[in-house]
C-alpha atoms as a PDB file:
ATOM      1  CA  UNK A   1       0.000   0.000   0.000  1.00  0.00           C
ATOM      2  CA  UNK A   2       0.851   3.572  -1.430  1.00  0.00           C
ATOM      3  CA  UNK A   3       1.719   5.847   2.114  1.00  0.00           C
ATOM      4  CA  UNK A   4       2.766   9.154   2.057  1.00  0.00           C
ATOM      5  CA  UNK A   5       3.279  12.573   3.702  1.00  0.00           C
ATOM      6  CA  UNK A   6       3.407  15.573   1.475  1.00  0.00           C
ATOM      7  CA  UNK A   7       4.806  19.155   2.759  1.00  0.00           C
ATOM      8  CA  UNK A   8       2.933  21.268   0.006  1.00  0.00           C
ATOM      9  CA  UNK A   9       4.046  24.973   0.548  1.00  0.00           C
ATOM     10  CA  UNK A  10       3.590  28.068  -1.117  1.00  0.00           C
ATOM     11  CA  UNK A  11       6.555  30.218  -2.585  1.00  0.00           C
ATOM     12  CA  UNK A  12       7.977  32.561  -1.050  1.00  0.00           C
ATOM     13  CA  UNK A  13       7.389  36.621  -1.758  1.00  0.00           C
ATOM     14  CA  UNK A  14       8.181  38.741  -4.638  1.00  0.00           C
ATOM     15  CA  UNK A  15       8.146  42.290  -5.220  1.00  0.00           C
ATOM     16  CA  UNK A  16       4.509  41.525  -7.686  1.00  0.00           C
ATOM     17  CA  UNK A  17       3.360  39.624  -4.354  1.00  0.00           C
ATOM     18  CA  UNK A  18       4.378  42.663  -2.085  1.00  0.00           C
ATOM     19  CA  UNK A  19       2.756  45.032  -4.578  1.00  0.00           C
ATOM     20  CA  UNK A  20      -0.474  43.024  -5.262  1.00  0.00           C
ATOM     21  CA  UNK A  21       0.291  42.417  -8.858  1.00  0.00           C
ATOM     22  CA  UNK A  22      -1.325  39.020 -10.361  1.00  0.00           C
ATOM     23  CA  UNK A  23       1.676  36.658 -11.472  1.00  0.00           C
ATOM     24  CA  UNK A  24       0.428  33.789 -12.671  1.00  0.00           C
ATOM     25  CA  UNK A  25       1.698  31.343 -14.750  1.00  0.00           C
ATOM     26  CA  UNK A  26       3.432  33.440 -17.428  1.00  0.00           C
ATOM     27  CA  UNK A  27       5.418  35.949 -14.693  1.00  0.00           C
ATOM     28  CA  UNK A  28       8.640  34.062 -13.888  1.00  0.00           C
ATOM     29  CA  UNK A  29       9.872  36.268 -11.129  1.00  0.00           C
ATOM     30  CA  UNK A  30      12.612  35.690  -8.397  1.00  0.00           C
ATOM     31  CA  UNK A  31      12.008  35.506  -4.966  1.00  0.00           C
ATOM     32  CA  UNK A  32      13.102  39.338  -3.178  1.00  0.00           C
ATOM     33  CA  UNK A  33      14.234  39.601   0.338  1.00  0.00           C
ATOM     34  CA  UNK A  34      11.487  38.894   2.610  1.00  0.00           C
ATOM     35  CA  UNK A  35      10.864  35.473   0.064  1.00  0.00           C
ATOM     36  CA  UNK A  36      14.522  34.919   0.638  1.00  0.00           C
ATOM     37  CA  UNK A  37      13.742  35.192   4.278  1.00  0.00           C
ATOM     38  CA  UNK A  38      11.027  33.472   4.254  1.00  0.00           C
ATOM     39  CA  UNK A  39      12.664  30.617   2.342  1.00  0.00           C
ATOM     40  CA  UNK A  40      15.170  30.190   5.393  1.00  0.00           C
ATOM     41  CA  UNK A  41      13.031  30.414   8.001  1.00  0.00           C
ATOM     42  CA  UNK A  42      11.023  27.307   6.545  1.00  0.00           C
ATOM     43  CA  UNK A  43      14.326  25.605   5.766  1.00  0.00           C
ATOM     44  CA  UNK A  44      15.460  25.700   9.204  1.00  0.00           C
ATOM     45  CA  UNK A  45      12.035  24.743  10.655  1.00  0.00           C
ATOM     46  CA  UNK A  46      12.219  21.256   8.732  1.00  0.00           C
ATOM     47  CA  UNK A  47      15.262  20.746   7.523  1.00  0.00           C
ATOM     48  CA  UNK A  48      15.472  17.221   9.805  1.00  0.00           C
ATOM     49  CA  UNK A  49      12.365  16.007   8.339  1.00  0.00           C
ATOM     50  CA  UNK A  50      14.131  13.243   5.913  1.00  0.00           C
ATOM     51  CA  UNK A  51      12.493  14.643   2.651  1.00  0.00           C
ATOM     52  CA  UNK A  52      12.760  11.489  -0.379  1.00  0.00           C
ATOM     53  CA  UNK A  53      11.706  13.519  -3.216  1.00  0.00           C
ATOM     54  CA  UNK A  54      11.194  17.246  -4.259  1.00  0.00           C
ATOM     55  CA  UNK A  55       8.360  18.287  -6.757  1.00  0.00           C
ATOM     56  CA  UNK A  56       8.737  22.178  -7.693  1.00  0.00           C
ATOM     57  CA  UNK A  57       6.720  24.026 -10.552  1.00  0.00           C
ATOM     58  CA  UNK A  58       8.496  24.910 -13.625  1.00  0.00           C
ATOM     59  CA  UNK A  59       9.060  28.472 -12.645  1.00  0.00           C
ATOM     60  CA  UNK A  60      12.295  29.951 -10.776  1.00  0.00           C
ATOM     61  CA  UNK A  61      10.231  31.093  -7.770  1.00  0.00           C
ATOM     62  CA  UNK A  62       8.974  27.859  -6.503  1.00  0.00           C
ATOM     63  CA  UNK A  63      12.980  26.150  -6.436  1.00  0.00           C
ATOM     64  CA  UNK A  64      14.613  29.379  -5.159  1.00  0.00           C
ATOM     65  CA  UNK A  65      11.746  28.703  -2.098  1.00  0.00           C
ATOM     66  CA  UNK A  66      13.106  25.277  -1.268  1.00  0.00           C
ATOM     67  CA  UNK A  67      16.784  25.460  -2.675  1.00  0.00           C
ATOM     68  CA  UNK A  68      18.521  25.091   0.819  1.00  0.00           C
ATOM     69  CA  UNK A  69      16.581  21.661   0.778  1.00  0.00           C
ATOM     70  CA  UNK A  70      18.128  20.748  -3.115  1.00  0.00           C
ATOM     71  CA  UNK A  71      21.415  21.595  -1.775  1.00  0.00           C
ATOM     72  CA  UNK A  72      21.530  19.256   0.927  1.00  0.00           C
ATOM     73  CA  UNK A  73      21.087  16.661  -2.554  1.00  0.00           C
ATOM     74  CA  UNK A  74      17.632  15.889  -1.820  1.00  0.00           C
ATOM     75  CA  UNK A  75      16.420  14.534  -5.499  1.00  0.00           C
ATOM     76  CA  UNK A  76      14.017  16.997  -7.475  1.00  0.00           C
ATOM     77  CA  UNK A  77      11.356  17.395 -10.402  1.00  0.00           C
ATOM     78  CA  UNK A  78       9.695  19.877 -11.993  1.00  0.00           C
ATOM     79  CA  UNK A  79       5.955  19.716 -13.032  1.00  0.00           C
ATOM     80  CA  UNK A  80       4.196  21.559 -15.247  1.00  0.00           C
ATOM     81  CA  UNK A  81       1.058  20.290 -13.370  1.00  0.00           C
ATOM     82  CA  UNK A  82       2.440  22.117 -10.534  1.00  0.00           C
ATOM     83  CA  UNK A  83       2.713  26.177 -12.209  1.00  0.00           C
ATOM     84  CA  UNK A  84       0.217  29.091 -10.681  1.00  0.00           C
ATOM     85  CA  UNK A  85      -3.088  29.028 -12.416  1.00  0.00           C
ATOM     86  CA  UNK A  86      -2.559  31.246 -15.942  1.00  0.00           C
ATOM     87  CA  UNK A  87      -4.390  34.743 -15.505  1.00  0.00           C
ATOM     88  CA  UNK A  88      -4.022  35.761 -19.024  1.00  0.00           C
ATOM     89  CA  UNK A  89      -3.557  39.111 -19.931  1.00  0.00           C
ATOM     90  CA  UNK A  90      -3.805  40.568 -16.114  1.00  0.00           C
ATOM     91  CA  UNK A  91      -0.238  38.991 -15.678  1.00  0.00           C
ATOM     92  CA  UNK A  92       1.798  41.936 -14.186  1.00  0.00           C
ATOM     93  CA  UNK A  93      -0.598  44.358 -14.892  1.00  0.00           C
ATOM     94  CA  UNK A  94      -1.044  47.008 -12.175  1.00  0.00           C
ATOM     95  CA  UNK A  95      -3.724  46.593  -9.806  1.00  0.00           C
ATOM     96  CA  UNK A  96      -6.249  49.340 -11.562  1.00  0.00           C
ATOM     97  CA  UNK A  97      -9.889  49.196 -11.073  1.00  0.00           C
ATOM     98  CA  UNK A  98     -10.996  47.358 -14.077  1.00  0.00           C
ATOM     99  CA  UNK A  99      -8.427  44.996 -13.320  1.00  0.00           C
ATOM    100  CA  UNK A 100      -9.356  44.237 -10.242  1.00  0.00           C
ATOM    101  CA  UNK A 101     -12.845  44.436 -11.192  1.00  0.00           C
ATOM    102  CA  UNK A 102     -12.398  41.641 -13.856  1.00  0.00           C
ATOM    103  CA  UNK A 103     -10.349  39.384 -11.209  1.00  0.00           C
ATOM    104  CA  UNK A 104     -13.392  39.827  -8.775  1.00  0.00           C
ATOM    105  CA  UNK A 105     -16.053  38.904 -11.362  1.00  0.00           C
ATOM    106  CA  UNK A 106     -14.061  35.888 -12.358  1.00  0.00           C
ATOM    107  CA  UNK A 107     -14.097  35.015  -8.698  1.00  0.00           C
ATOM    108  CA  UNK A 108     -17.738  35.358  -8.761  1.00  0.00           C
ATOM    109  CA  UNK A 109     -17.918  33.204 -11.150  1.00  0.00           C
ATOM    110  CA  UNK A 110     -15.677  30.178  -9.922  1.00  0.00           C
ATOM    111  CA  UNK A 111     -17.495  30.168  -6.770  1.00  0.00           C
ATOM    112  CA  UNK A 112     -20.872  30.292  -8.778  1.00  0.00           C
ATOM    113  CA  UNK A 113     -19.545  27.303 -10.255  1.00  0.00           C
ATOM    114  CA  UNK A 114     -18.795  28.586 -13.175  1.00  0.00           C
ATOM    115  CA  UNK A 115     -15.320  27.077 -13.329  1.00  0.00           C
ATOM    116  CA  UNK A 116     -14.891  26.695 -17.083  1.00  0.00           C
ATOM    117  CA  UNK A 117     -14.770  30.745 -16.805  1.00  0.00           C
ATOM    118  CA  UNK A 118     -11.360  32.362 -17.642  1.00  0.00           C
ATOM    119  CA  UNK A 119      -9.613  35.404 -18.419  1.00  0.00           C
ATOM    120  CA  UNK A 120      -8.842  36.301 -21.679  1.00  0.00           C
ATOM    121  CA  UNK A 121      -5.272  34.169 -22.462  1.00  0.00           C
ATOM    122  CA  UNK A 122      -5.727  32.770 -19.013  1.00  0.00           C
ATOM    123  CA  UNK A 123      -6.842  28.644 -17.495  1.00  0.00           C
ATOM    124  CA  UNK A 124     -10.018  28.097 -15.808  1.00  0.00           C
ATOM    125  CA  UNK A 125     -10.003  25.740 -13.143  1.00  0.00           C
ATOM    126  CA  UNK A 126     -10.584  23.004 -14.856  1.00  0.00           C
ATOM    127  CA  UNK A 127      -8.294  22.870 -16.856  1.00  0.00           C
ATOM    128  CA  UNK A 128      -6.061  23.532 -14.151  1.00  0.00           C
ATOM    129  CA  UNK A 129      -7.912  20.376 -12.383  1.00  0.00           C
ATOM    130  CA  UNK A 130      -6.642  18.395 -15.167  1.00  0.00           C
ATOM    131  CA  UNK A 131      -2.901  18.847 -14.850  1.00  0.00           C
ATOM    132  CA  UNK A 132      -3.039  19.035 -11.234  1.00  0.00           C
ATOM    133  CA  UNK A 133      -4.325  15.222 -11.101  1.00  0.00           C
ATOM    134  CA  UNK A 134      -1.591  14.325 -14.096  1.00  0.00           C
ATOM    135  CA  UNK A 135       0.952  15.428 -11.178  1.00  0.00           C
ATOM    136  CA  UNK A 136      -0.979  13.880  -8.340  1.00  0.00           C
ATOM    137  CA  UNK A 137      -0.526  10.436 -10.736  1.00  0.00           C
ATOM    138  CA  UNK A 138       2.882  10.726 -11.112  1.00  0.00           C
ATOM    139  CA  UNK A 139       3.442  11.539  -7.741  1.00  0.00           C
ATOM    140  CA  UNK A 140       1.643   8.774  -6.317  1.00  0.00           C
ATOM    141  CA  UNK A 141       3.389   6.216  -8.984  1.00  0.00           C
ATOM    142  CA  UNK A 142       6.521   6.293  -6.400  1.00  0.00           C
ATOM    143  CA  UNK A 143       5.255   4.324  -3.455  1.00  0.00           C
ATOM    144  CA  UNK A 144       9.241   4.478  -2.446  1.00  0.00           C
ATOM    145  CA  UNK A 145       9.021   8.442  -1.644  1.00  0.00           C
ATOM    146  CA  UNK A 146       7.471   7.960   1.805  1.00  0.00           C
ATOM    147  CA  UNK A 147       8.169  12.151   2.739  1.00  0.00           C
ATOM    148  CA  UNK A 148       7.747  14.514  -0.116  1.00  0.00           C
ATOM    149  CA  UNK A 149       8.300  18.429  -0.310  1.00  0.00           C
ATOM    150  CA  UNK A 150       6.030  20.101  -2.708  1.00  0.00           C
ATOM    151  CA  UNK A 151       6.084  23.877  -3.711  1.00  0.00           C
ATOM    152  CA  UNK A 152       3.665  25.797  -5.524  1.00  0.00           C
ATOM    153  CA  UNK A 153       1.695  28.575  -5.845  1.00  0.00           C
ATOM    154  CA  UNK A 154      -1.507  30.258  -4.357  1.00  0.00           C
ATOM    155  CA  UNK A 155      -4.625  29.800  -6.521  1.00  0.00           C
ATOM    156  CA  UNK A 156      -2.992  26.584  -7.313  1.00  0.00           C
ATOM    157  CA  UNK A 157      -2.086  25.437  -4.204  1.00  0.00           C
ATOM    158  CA  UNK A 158      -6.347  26.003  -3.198  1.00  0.00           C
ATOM    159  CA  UNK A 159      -6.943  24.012  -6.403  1.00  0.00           C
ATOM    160  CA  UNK A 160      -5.000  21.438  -5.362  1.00  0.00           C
ATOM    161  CA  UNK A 161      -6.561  20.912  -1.803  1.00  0.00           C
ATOM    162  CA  UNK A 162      -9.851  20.757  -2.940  1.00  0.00           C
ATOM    163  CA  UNK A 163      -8.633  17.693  -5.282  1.00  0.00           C
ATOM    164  CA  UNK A 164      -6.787  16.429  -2.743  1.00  0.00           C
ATOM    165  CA  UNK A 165      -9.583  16.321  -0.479  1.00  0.00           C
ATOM    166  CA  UNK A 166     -12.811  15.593  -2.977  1.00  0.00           C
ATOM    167  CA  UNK A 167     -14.255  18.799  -2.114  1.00  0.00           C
ATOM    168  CA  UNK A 168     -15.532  21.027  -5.255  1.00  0.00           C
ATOM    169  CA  UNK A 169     -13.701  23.495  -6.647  1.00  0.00           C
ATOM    170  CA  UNK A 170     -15.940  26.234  -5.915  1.00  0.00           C
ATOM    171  CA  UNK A 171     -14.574  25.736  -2.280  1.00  0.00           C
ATOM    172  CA  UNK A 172     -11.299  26.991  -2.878  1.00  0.00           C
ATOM    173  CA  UNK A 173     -11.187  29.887  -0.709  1.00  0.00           C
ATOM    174  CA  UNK A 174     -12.075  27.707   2.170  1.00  0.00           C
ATOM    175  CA  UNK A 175      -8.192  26.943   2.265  1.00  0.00           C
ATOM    176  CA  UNK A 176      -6.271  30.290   3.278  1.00  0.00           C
ATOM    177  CA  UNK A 177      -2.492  30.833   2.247  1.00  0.00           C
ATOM    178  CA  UNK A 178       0.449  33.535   2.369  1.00  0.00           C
ATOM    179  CA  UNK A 179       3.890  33.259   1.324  1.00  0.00           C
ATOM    180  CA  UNK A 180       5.545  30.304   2.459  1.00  0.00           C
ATOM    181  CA  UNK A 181       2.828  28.700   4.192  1.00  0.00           C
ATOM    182  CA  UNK A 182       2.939  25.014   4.976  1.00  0.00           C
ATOM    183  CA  UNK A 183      -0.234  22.327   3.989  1.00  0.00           C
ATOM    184  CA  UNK A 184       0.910  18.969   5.208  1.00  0.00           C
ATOM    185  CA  UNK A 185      -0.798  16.001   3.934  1.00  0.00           C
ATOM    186  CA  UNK A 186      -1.122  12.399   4.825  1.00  0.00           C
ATOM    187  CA  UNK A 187      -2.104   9.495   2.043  1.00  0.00           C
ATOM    188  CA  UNK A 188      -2.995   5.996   3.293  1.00  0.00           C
ATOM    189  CA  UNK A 189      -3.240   4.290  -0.179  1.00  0.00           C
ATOM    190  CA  UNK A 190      -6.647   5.407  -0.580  1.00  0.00           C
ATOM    191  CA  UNK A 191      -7.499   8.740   0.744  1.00  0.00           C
ATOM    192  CA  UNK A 192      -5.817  12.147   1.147  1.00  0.00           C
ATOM    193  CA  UNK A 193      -5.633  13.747   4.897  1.00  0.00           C
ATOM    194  CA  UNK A 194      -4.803  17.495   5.868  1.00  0.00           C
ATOM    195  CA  UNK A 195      -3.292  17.330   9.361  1.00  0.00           C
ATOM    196  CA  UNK A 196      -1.624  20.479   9.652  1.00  0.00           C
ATOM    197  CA  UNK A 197      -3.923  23.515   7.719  1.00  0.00           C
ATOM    198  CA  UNK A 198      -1.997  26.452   6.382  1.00  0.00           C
ATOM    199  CA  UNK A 199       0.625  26.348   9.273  1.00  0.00           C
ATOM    200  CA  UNK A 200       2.971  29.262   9.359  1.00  0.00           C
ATOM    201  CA  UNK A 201       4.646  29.190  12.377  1.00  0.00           C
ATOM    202  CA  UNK A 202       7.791  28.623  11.091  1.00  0.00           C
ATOM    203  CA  UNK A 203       7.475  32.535   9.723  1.00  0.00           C
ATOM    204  CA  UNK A 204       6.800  33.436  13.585  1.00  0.00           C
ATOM    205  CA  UNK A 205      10.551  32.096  14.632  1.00  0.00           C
ATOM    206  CA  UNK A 206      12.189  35.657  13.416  1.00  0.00           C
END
């Protein structure tokens, strides 16, 4: 039987987070200070948990979040499943109010279960559903990687708990993140179990 723990955590800040600019799956920014911070603050929090495997998304900010953790030669992948949710053309556009007026009435939207609804150049969550479980496969086709680190990012990381946990996915807001926040998951071979919910304590150590 399949058993598993996964440490899913968010990246850590940029200067788009700090300024409330959408990212995205087509912004590939680095990590500033307070990520960089952030990033060693988690590190030292569980760097003795005996991590098998790394999965990281396929942009820079995700790896420069967990590097300390590659360095020590911990194995890792990246995943396309595992990129931010595409917002089309808001993508580093400044927070004006017809942006922010088309982000909220796409929110709308998703939570009216409208989740085929997207911006323009952008994924709905579906489709993000769909690549998120192609990652969830793979992951689960190592029954050898008993502890696994995951980072990701924000809408994604929502998307992802609500398929990890068979709730819909107009529910997503139900599960809270910030920067470097830590989801930790159980599997016993046939179910998904959150057992520590959008823990940052580790943040609280500086």
């Amino acid at each position: 039987m399949i058993q598993k723990t996964l440490y899913i955590v968010r990246h850590g800040q940029t200067d788009l987070n700090k300024q409330g600019i959408v990212q995205g799956r087509g912004m590939n920014t680095d990590l500033n200070d307070e990520g960089r911070a952030q990033a060693a603050l988690f590190y030292e929090a569980y760097k003795q948990v005996p991590f098998d495997k790394i999965y990281i998304s396929e942009l820079k900010r995700t790896q420069q979040s967990i590097q300390q953790f590659i360095d020590l030669g911990i194995p890792f992948e990246k995943l396309a499943g595992l990129d931010e949710l595409a917002w089309g053309r808001l993508e580093g556009q400044p927070s004006t109010p017809e942006n922010k007026a088309a982000f909220f009435d796409l929110m709308r939207n998703w939570l009216d279960g409208n989740l085929d609804a997207k911006i323009e150049g952008g994924e709905s969550p579906n489709e993000v559903k769909l690549r998120q479980q192609e990652a969830i496969k793979l992951i689960l086709s190592h029954p050898e990687e008993k502890n696994v680190l995951v980072c990701m990012h924000g809408r994604a990381m929502r998307l992802l708990m609500c398929l990890l946990t068979d709730r819909p996915l107009t529910e997503m807001d139900t599960f809270p993140h910030q920067n470097l926040v830590l989801y930790k998951v159980t599997f016993d071979g046939q179910k998904f179990e959150i057992v520590d919910f959008n823990n940052a304590l580790h943040l609280k150590q500086a």
